[in-house]
Each structure stands twice: as structure tokens, then as C-alpha cells.
Protein backbone atom coordinates (compact mmCIF):
# COMPACT_ATOMS: atom_id res chain seq x y z
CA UNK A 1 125.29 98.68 90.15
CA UNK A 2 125.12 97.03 86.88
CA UNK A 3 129.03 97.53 85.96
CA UNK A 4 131.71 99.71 86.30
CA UNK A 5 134.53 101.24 83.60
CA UNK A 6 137.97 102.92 84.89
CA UNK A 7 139.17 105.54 82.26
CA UNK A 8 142.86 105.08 83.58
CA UNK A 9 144.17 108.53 81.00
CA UNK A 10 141.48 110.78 83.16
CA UNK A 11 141.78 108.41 85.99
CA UNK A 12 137.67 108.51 86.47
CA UNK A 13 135.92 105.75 88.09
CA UNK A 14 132.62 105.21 86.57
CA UNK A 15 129.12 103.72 88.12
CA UNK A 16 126.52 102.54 85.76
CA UNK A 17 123.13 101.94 87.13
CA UNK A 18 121.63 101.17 83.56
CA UNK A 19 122.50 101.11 80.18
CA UNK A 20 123.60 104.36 78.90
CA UNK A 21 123.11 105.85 75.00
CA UNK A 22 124.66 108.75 73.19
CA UNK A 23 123.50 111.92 74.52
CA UNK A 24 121.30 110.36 77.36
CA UNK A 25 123.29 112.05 80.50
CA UNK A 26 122.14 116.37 80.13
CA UNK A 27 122.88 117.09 83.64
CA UNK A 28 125.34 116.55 86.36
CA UNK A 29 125.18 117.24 90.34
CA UNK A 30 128.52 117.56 92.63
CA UNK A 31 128.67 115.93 96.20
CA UNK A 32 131.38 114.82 98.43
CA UNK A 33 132.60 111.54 97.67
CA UNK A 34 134.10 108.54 100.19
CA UNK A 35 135.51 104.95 98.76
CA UNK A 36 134.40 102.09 100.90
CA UNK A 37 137.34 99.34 101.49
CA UNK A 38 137.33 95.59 102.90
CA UNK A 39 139.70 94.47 105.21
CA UNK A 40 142.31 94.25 103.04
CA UNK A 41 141.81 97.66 101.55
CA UNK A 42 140.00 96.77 98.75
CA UNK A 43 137.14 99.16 97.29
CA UNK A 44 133.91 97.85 97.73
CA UNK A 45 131.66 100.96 97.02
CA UNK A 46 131.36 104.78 97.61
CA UNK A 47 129.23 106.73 99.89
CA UNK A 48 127.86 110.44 98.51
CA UNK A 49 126.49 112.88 100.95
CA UNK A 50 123.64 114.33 99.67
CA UNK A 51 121.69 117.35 100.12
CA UNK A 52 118.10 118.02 100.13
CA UNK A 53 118.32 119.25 96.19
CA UNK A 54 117.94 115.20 95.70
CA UNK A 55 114.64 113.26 95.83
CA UNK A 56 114.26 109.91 96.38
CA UNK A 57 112.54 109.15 93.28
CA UNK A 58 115.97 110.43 91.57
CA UNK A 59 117.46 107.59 93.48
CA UNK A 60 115.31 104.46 91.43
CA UNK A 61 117.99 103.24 89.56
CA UNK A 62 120.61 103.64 92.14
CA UNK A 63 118.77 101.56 94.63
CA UNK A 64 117.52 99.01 92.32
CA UNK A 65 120.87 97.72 93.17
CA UNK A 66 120.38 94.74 96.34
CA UNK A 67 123.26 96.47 98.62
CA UNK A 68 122.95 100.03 97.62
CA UNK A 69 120.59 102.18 100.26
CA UNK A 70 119.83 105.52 101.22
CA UNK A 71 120.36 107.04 105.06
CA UNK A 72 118.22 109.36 104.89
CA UNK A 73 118.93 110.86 108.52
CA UNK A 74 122.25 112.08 107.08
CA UNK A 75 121.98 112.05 103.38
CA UNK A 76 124.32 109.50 102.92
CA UNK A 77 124.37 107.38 99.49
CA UNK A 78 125.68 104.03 99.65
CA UNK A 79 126.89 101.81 96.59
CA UNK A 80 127.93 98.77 97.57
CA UNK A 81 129.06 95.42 95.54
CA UNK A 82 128.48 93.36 98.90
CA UNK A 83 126.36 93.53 101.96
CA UNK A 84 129.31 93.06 104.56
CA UNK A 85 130.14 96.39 105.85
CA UNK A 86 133.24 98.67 104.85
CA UNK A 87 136.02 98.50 107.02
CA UNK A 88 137.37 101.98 106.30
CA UNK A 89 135.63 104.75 104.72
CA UNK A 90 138.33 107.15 102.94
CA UNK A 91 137.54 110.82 101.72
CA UNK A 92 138.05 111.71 98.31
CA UNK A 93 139.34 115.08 97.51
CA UNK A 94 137.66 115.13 94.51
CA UNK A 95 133.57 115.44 94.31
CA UNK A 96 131.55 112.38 92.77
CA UNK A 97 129.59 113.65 89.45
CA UNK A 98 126.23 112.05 89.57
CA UNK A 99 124.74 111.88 85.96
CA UNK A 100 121.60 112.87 84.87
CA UNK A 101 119.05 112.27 82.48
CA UNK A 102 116.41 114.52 81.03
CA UNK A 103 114.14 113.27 83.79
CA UNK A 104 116.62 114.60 86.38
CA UNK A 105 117.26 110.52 87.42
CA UNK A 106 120.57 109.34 88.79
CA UNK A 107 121.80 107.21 85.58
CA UNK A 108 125.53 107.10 87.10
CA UNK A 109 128.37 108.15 89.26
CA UNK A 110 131.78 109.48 88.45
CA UNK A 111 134.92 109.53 90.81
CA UNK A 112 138.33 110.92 90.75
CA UNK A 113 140.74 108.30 91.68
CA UNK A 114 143.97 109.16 92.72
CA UNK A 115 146.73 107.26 91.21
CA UNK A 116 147.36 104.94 94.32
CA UNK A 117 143.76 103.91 94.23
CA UNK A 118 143.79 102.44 90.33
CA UNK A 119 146.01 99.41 91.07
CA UNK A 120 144.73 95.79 90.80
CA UNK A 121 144.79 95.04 94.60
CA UNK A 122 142.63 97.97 95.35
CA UNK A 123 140.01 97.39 92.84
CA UNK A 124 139.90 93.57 92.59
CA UNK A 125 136.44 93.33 94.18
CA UNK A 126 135.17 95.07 91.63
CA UNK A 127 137.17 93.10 88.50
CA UNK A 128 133.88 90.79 87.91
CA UNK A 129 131.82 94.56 87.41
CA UNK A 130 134.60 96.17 84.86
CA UNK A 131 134.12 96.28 81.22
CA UNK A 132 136.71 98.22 78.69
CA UNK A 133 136.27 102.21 79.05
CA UNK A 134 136.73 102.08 75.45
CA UNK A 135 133.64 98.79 74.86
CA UNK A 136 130.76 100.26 77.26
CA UNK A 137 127.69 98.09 77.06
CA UNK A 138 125.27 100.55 74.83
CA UNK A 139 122.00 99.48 73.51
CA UNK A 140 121.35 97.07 70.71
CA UNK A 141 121.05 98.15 66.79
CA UNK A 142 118.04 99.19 65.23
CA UNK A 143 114.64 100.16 67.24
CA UNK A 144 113.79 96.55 68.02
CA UNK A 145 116.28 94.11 67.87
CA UNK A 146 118.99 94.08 70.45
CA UNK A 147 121.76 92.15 70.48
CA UNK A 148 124.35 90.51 73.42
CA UNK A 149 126.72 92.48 75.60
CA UNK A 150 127.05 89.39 77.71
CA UNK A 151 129.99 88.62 79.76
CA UNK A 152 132.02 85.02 78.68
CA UNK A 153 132.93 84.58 82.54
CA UNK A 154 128.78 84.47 83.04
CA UNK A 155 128.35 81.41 80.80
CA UNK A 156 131.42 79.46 82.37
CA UNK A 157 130.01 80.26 85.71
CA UNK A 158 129.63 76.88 88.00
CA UNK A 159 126.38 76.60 89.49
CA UNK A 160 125.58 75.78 93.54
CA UNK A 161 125.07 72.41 94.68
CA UNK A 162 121.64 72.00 94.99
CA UNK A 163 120.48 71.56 99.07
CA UNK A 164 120.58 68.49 100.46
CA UNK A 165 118.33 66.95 102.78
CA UNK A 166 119.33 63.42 103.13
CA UNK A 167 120.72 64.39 106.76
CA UNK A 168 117.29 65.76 108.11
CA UNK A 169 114.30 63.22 107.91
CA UNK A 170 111.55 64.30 106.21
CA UNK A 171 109.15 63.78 109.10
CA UNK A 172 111.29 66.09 111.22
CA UNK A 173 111.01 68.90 108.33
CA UNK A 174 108.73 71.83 108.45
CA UNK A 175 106.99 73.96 105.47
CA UNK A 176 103.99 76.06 104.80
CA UNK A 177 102.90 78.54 102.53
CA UNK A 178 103.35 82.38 103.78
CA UNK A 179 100.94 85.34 102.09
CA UNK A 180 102.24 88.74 101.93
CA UNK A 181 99.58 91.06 101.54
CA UNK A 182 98.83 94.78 102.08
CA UNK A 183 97.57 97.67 99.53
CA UNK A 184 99.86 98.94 96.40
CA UNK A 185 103.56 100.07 96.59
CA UNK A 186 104.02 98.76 100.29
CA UNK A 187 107.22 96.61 99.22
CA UNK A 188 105.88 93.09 99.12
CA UNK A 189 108.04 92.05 96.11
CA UNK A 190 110.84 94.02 97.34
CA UNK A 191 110.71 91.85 100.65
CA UNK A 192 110.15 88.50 98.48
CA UNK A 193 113.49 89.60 96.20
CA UNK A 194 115.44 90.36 99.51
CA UNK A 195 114.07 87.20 101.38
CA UNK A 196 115.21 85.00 98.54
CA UNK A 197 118.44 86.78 97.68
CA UNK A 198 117.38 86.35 94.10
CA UNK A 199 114.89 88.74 91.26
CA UNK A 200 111.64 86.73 90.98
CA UNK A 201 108.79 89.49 90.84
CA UNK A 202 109.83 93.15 89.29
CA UNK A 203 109.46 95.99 91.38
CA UNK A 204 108.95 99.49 90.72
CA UNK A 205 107.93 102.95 91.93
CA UNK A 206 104.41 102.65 90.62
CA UNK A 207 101.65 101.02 92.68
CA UNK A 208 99.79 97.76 91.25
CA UNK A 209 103.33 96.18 89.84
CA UNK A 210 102.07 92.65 90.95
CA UNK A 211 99.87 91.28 88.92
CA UNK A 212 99.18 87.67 89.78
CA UNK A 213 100.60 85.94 92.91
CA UNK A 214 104.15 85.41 92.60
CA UNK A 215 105.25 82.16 94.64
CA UNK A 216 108.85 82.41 95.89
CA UNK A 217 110.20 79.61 97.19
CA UNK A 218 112.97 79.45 100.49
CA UNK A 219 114.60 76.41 101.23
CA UNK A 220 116.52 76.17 104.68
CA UNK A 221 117.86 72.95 106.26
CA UNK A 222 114.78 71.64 107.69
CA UNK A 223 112.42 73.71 106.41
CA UNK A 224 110.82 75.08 103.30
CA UNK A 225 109.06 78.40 103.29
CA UNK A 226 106.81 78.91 100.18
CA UNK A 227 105.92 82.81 100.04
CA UNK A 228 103.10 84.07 97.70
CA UNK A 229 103.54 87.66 96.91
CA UNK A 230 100.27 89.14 96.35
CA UNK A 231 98.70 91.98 93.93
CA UNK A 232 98.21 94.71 96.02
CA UNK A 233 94.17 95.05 97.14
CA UNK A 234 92.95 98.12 95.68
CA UNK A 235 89.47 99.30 94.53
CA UNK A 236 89.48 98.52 91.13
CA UNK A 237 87.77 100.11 87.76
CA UNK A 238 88.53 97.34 85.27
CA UNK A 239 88.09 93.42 85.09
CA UNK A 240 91.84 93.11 85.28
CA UNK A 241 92.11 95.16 88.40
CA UNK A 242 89.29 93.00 90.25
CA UNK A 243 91.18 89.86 89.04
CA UNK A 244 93.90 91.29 90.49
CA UNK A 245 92.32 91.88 93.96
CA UNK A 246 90.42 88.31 93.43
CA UNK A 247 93.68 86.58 93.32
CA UNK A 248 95.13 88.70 96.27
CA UNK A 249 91.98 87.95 98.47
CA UNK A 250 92.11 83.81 97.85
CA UNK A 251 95.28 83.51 98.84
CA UNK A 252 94.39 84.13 102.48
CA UNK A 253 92.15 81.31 103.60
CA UNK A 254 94.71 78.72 103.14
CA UNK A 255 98.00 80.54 104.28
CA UNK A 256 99.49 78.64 106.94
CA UNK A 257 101.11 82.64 107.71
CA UNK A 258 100.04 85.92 106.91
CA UNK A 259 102.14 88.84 106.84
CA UNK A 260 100.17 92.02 106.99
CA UNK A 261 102.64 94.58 105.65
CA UNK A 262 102.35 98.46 105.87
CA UNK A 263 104.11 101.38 105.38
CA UNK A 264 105.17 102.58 108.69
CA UNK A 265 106.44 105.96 107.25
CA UNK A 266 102.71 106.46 106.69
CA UNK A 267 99.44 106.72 108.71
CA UNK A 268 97.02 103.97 108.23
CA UNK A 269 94.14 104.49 105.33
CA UNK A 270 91.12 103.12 105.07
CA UNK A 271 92.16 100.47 102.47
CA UNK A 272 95.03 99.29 105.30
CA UNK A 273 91.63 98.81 107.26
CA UNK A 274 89.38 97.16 105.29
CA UNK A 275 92.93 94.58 104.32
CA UNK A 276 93.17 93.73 108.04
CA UNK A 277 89.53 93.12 108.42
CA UNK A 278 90.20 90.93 105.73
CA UNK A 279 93.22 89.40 107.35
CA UNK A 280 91.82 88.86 110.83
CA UNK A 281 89.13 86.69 109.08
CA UNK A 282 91.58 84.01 107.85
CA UNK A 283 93.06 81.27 109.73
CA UNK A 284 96.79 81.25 109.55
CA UNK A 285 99.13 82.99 112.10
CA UNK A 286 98.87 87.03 111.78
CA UNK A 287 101.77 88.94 111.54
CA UNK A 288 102.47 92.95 111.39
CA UNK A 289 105.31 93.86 109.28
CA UNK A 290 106.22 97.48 109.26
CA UNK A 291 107.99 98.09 106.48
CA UNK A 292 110.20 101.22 105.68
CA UNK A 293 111.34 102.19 109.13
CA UNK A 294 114.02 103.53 107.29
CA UNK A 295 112.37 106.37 105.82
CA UNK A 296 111.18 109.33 107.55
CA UNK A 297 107.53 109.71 109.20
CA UNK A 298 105.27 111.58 106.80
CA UNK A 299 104.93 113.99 109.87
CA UNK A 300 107.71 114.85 111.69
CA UNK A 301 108.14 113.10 114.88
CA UNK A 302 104.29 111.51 113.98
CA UNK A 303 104.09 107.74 116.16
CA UNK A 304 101.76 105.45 113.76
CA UNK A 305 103.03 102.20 115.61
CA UNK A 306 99.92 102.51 117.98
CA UNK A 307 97.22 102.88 114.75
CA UNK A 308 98.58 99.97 112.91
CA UNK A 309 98.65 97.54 115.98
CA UNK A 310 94.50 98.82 116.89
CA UNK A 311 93.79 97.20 113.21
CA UNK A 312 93.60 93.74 114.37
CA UNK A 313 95.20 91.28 116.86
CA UNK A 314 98.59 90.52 115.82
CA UNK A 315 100.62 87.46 117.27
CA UNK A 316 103.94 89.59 116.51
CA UNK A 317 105.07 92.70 114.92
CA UNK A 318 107.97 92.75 113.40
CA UNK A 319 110.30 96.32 111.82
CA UNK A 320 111.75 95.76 108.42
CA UNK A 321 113.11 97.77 105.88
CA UNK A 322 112.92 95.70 102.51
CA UNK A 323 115.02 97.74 100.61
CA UNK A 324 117.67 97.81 103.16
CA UNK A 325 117.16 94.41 104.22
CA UNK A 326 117.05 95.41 107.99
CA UNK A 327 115.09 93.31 110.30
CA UNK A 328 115.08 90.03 107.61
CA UNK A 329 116.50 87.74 109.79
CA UNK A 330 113.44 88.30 112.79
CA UNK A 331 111.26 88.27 110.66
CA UNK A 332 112.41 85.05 108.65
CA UNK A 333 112.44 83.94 112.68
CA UNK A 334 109.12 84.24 113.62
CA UNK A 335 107.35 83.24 110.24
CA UNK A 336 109.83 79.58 110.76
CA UNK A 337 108.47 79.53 114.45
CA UNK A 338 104.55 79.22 112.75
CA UNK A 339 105.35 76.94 109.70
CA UNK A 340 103.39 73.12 110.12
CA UNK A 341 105.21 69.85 110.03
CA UNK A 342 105.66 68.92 107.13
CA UNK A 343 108.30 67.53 103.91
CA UNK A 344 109.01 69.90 101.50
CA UNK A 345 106.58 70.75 98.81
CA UNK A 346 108.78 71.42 95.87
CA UNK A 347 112.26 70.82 94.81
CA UNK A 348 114.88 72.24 97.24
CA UNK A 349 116.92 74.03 94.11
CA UNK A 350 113.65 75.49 93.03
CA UNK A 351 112.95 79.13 94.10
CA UNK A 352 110.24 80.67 91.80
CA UNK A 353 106.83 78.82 90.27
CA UNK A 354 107.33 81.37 87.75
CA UNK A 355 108.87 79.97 83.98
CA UNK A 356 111.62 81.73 82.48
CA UNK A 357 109.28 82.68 79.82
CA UNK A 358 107.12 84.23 82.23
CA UNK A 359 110.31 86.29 84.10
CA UNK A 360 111.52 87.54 80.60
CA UNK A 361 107.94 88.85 79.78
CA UNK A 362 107.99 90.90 83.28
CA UNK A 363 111.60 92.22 83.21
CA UNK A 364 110.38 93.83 79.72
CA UNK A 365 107.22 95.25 81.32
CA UNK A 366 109.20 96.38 84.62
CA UNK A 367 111.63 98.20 82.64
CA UNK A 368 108.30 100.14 80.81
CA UNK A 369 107.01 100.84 84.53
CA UNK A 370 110.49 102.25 85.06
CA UNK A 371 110.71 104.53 81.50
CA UNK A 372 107.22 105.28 80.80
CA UNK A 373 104.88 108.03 82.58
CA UNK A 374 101.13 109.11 82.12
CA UNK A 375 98.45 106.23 81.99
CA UNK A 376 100.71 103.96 79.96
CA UNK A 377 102.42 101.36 81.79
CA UNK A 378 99.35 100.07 83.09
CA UNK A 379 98.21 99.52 79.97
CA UNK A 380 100.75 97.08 79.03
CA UNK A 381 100.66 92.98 78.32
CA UNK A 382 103.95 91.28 77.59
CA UNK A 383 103.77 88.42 75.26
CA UNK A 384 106.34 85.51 74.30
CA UNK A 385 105.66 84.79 70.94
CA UNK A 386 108.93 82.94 70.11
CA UNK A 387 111.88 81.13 72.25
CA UNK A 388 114.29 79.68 70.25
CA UNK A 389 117.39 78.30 72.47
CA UNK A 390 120.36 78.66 69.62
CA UNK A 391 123.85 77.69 69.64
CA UNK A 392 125.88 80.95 70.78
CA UNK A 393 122.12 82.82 71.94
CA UNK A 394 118.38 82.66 72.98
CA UNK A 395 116.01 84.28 70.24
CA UNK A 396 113.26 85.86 72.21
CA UNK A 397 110.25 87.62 70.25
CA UNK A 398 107.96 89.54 72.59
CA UNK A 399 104.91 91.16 71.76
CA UNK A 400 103.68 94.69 73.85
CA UNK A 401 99.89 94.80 74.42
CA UNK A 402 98.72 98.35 74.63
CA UNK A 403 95.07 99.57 74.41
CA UNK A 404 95.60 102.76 72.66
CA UNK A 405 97.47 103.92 69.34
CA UNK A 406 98.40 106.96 71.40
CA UNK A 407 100.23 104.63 73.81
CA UNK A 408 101.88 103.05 71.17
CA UNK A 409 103.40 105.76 70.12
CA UNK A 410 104.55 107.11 73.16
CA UNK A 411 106.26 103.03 74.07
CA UNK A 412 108.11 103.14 70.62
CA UNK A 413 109.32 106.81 71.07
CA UNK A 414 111.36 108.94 68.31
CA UNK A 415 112.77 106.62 65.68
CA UNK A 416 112.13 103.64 68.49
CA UNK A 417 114.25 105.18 71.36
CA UNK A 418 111.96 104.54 73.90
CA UNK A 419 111.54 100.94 72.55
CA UNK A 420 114.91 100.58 72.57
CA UNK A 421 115.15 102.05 76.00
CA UNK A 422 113.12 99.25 77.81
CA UNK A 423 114.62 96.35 75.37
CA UNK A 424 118.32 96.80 76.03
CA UNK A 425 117.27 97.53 79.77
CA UNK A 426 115.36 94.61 79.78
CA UNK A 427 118.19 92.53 78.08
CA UNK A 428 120.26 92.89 80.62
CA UNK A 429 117.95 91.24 83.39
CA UNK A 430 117.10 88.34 80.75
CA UNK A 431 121.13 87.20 80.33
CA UNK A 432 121.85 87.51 84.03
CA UNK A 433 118.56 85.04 84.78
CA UNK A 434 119.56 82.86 82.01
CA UNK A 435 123.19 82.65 82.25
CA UNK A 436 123.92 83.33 78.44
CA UNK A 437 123.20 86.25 75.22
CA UNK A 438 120.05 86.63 74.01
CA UNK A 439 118.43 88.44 71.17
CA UNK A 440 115.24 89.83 72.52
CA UNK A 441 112.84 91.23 69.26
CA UNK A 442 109.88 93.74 70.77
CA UNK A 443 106.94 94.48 68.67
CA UNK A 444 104.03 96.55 69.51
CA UNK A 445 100.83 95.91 69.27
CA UNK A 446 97.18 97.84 70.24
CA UNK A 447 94.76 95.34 71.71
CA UNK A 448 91.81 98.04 72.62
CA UNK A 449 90.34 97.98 76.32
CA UNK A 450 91.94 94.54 76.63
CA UNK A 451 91.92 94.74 80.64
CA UNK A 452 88.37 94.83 80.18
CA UNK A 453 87.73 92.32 77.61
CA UNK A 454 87.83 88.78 79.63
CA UNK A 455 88.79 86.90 76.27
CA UNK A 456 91.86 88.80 75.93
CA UNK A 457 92.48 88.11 79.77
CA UNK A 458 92.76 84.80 79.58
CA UNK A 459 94.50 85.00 76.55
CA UNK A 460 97.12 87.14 77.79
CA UNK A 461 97.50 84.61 80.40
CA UNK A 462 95.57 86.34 83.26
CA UNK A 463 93.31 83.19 84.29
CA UNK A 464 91.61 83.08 87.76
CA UNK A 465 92.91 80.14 89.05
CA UNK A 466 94.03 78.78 92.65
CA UNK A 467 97.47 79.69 93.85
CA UNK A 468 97.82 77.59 97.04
């Protein structure tokens, strides 16, 4: 969750999954509610069971969140602040209220809390999530700019101690560079954001997020695991689209690992196929991952396990479920098992190759994947035209590349709502990566047929280049 508010009069605990306007919430559903405690009776969450009247794609804020998941066998919704698991999961009386926008997606959750369950010991896990009922977060002024909501406890926070690796000689270290490939919407950056316990590449519902190889970078005692996560190989109808596969498809011959992910929920297609062909031609150690073992086979009671493993000879399959993090630890296992000799090839407090620049220009055009629908978000460049570091803030002025004046008035939206939307959203993900406020200034610009025009490529920043 992003935060949480306690309205102590009505004695309603609030969940906020994003930022919320005026008006935004129009509907409301009713489910049975539980609290989640720690050991010491603490509340660390809430668990709704669902019915079948909720889709998943309702759920895309909710599980945004890195220890909130779905069982889908039961229905039961977890929001959790921490990955440990409850020790005691009490019944509420009262239903949760999940809110609703206009597009029938969960923006919150409501619960009744009885008056025993609103004192500081039971909800001082979640003191470093509560902001004033009365002070919400709410989007910035005006239909570009948008101001700080940041919290003064972020700024003061202490940073780790970087790793260090004095007591392990470097000839006695081991690191390599590990590909994750596959086709579109398979969960490769969800895997690399789980893998690294930290945001580096944006995900969303919408295939093709990844746009250039994202290099995320693990470092262990001993060892230092450099993944690349990969645009997703497609069949592409514009020069940004066979960039996109170009870039996937030349990160494989020097891998020292490959991880071959697929949806397991799904039967193989023939672009699974013609990836593996692709995969059994490099040289680097070949590993299935099967990715969303969570989620229910397209066909009930279908088996795919035995099409996926005929695609290719596999030194090890591993079961994973990025999104709930199951299986992480095996899989972080075997991939160690296959890494070369070697010291470590970047800084061991360094976990992205990405700037900051370049994360704030992707949380803006992740939070457009997430808002906007049609053949829009595809159609979108971010831009950092300014980064001033000021006293108190960070001035950021962005600049949003569509290739249509159609789309650009569908991103700014009545009197700039839309706009507004994405930039408070994106905001949000800006402070928490940079660990202070920012001002963050959109503008929108149309840049016709600009993923065809290879000028405007490589001035947008999408240069063919060598990733490994």
C-alpha cells in the first residue's frame, strides 16, 4: 500500500493504493474482512475474501504493492506491510469497503476497527504508513505542476552500509551477467523488482512495458549477479518495436545464464517457440522458469509442464511466482551455481545501470500504461528536459512524446485530469527513489510517427547499442 489514514470519530481504517482526488471513488464492493497481527499482536495487514464478481485486472493497484498477493484457490486478498507471515488472523465483524473508480479498479480499502484495535501498540507497524485523516496526500495544483506530499522522516532516513568485500578475496568471488527473456507480459521485470528487493524497471498490465534492457544489479557476499531484463520478443510493425526485439535478441550470445521464462498458466505459442529456438542457440547455461504457478491453468486441470520442457534442453526448471515471490530463493540457487569466477563488475552499492533521470522518465510513462487505454500508451516518449536539485526540492520538467493530437488530448484529459492523474501518481515513485520533494512539470507534446522516424529514436534516447 502506499499509506494508510485512521479516522478515529468513525473509527475507519483506510488503505490507499494510489493517490486519491475529489470524486474519484463512484463505487464500493462489501467482503469479509480479517486483520493480520505479528507476534506481538500488532496489525500488519488484512485479508478480504473475495468472490468471483472480482477480476484480477481490478486487483492492479492492490498488487502493485511488493507483499500484497492474491490466492486465487480461495479468493483470499492479502495486504501486507511485510513479507513475514501473520501470526494470528482475527475476523472482523464488520465488512471491508473496497473503493472503486469509474473503471471498476480497486483504488482502496476501508475497515471497521473496533475500539480495542485503534491503540498505538496495535497499529505501530503501520505508524511509518499513517498520514492525518484530516491532510490526505491529494494531487498537486493546477493540470501540470505538482507539488510535495513528502514525508520529513524520508529525508532523515539513514542509508545501509554499503557491502563489504574486504573479507572474501576477489579471486575467490564469482559474477556473470544473467538474461531474462521470453515474449510480452510474462513477468520479467516483475521477477528483476522482486529479485532485487528494489523498483528498477516499471511494470504493468500491458505487454511490451520494457523497452530497452534494464540491467539490475545483485550483490551477495561472494558473488555479483548482473541481470539484464529484456524487451519482450514480439513481431514487430514499427522501427521502435524491431529495436526493441534487436536489443532483446543481442543480449543472448554473451549471457553467462539464460532464463527462459513462460507463463505456466498458459499453453506454449508459437512465439514461446521460435524464443527457445533462439535460446538453445546461445551459449550460456539454459534455464526454464515457469512463472505464475500461482494462477490458475487457462484450462481447468490442463498440464503444460510437459510442452514447455519439449521446447529445448533445459539444464533446470525452476516454479516461480514473481508477483508472489515464491520459488526466488531456488531459483537465485541455481542461477549462483552457473555464474564464472570472477571479481565483481560494478560497485557493490550499485543496483541499477539505469540514471535517476532515466527512472523518473519511466515511473511517468508507467503510471500512463497504468491510466491510459486504446492505442495510447504505446505511443508515448518521456523526456527530461530540466533537473534542477534545489534547496528544500528537485525541479523536474518532463516532456510527453505522443504521435497524434488525438492522443494528446486524451493524456491531458478534462481541464488536465488525466495529466494530473499520471503526474501526482508518478510523483510519488520519484520522492521515494530520491529520498526528498520534488516538483515534477509535464508538458505534452505531438512528435508524429516518431517510433518510426529513426532520428527521433535516437533522439529520444532509443540508440542500438551493446548491453553486455
Amino acid at each position: 500500500m502506499k499509506y494508510c489514514s485512521l479516522d478515529h470519530d468513525a473509527g475507519t481504517l483506510y488503505f490507499y493504493f494510489t493517490d486519491l482526488e475529489e470524486g474519484q471513488a463512484t463505487a464500493v464492493m462489501e467482503y469479509p474482512a480479517h486483520l493480520l497481527l505479528d507476534a506481538q499482536g500488532a496489525i500488519v495487514g488484512c485479508r478480504i475474501d473475495l468472490d468471483d464478481e472480482v477480476v484480477l485486472s481490478q486487483l492492479d493497484l492492490v498488487l502493485e504493492g511488493p507483499y500484497n498477493w492474491l490466492d486465487g484457490q480461495y479468493g483470499y486478498l492479502y495486504v501486507r506491510i511485510t513479507d513475514e507471515e501473520p501470526v494470528e488472523v482475527v475476523k472482523l465483524d464488520d465488512s471491508a469497503v473496497l473503493d472503486l473508480d469509474d473503471d471498476d479498479l480497486v483504488l482502496g480499502i476501508e475497515l471497521m476497527l473496533p475500539e480495542e484495535w485503534r491503540t498505538p501498540e496495535r497499529l505501530v507497524r503501520l505508524a511509518p504508513l499513517l498520514v492525518p485523516f484530516d491532510d490526505e496526500p491529494l494531487a498537486g495544483e493546477g493540470p501540470v505542476v505538482f507539488g510535495p506530499t513528502f514525508a520529513a522522516a524520508e529525508v532523515t532516513a539513514e542509508p545501509e552500509p554499503p557491502m563489504a568485500e574486504a573479507t572474501i578475496p576477489l579471486d575467490q568471488w564469482r559474477s556473470g551477467f544473467v538474461a531474462l527473456v521470453g515474449k510480452p507480459n510474462v513477468g520479467k521485470s516483475t521477477l528483476l523488482n522482486a529479485l532485487l528487493g528494489e523498483k528498477v524497471a516499471i511494470v504493468s498490465p500491458r505487454p511490451q512495458t520494457t523497452r530497452v534492457p534494464v540491467r539490475g544489479i545483485l550483490s551477495r557476499p561472494g558473488e555479483q549477479i548482473i541481470f539484464i531484463d529484456t524487451p519482450g520478443i514480439h513481431e514487430p510493425n514499427h522501427r521502435l518495436g524491431k529495436l526493441m526485439v534487436e536489443l532483446a535478441e543481442r543480449t543472448l550470445p554473451n549471457a553467462d545464464v539464460i532464463c527462459f521464462m513462460v507463463d505456466i498458466s498458459q499453453p506454449p505459442s508459437r512465439l514461446d517457440r521460435m524464443i527457445a529456438q533462439q535460446v538453445q542457440r546461445a551459449r550460456g547455461h539454459k534455464l526454464l522458469v515457469l512463472n505464475k504457478v500461482d494462477q490458475k491453468p487457462r484450462q481447468p486441470g490442463a498440464d503444460y509442464l510437459p510442452a514447455y520442457r519439449a521446447l529445448g534442453e533445459w539444464e533446470m526448471e525452476i516454479a516461480i511466482s514473481a508477483r508472489r515471490q515464491l520459488g526466488l530463493a531456488a531459483l537465485l540457487g541455481e542461477i549462483s551455481a552457473r555464474l564464472p569466477v570472477g571479481p565483481p563488475l560494478y560497485p557493490l552499492d550499485q543496483i541499477t545501470d539505469q540514471s535517476e533521470q532515466q527512472l523518473a522518465a519511466e515511473f511517468v510513462r508507467e503510471k500512463a500504461l497504468y491510466y491510459l487505454q486504446q492505442e495510447v500508451p504505446h505511443a508515448i516518449a518521456v523526456e527530461v528536459e530540466e533537473w534542477i536539485e534545489k534547496e528544500t526540492a528537485t525541479y523536474i520538467r518532463m516532456t510527453i512524446n505522443v504521435e497524434k493530437e488525438s492522443q494528446k488530448g486524451i493524456l491531458i484529459g478534462a481541464g488536465g485530469s488525466m495529466l494530473k492523474k499520471i503526474g501526482s501518481a508518478a510523483r510519488l515513485s520519484i520522492e521515494r527513489m530520491l529520498g526528498r520533494p520534488v516538483f515534477l512539470d509535464l508538458w505534452v507534446k505531438v512528435r508524429p510517427h516518431w517510433r518510426d522516424d529513426p532520428s527521433a529514436l535516437g533522439w529520444l534516447g532509443y540508440r542500438a547499442k551493446n548491453f553486455l
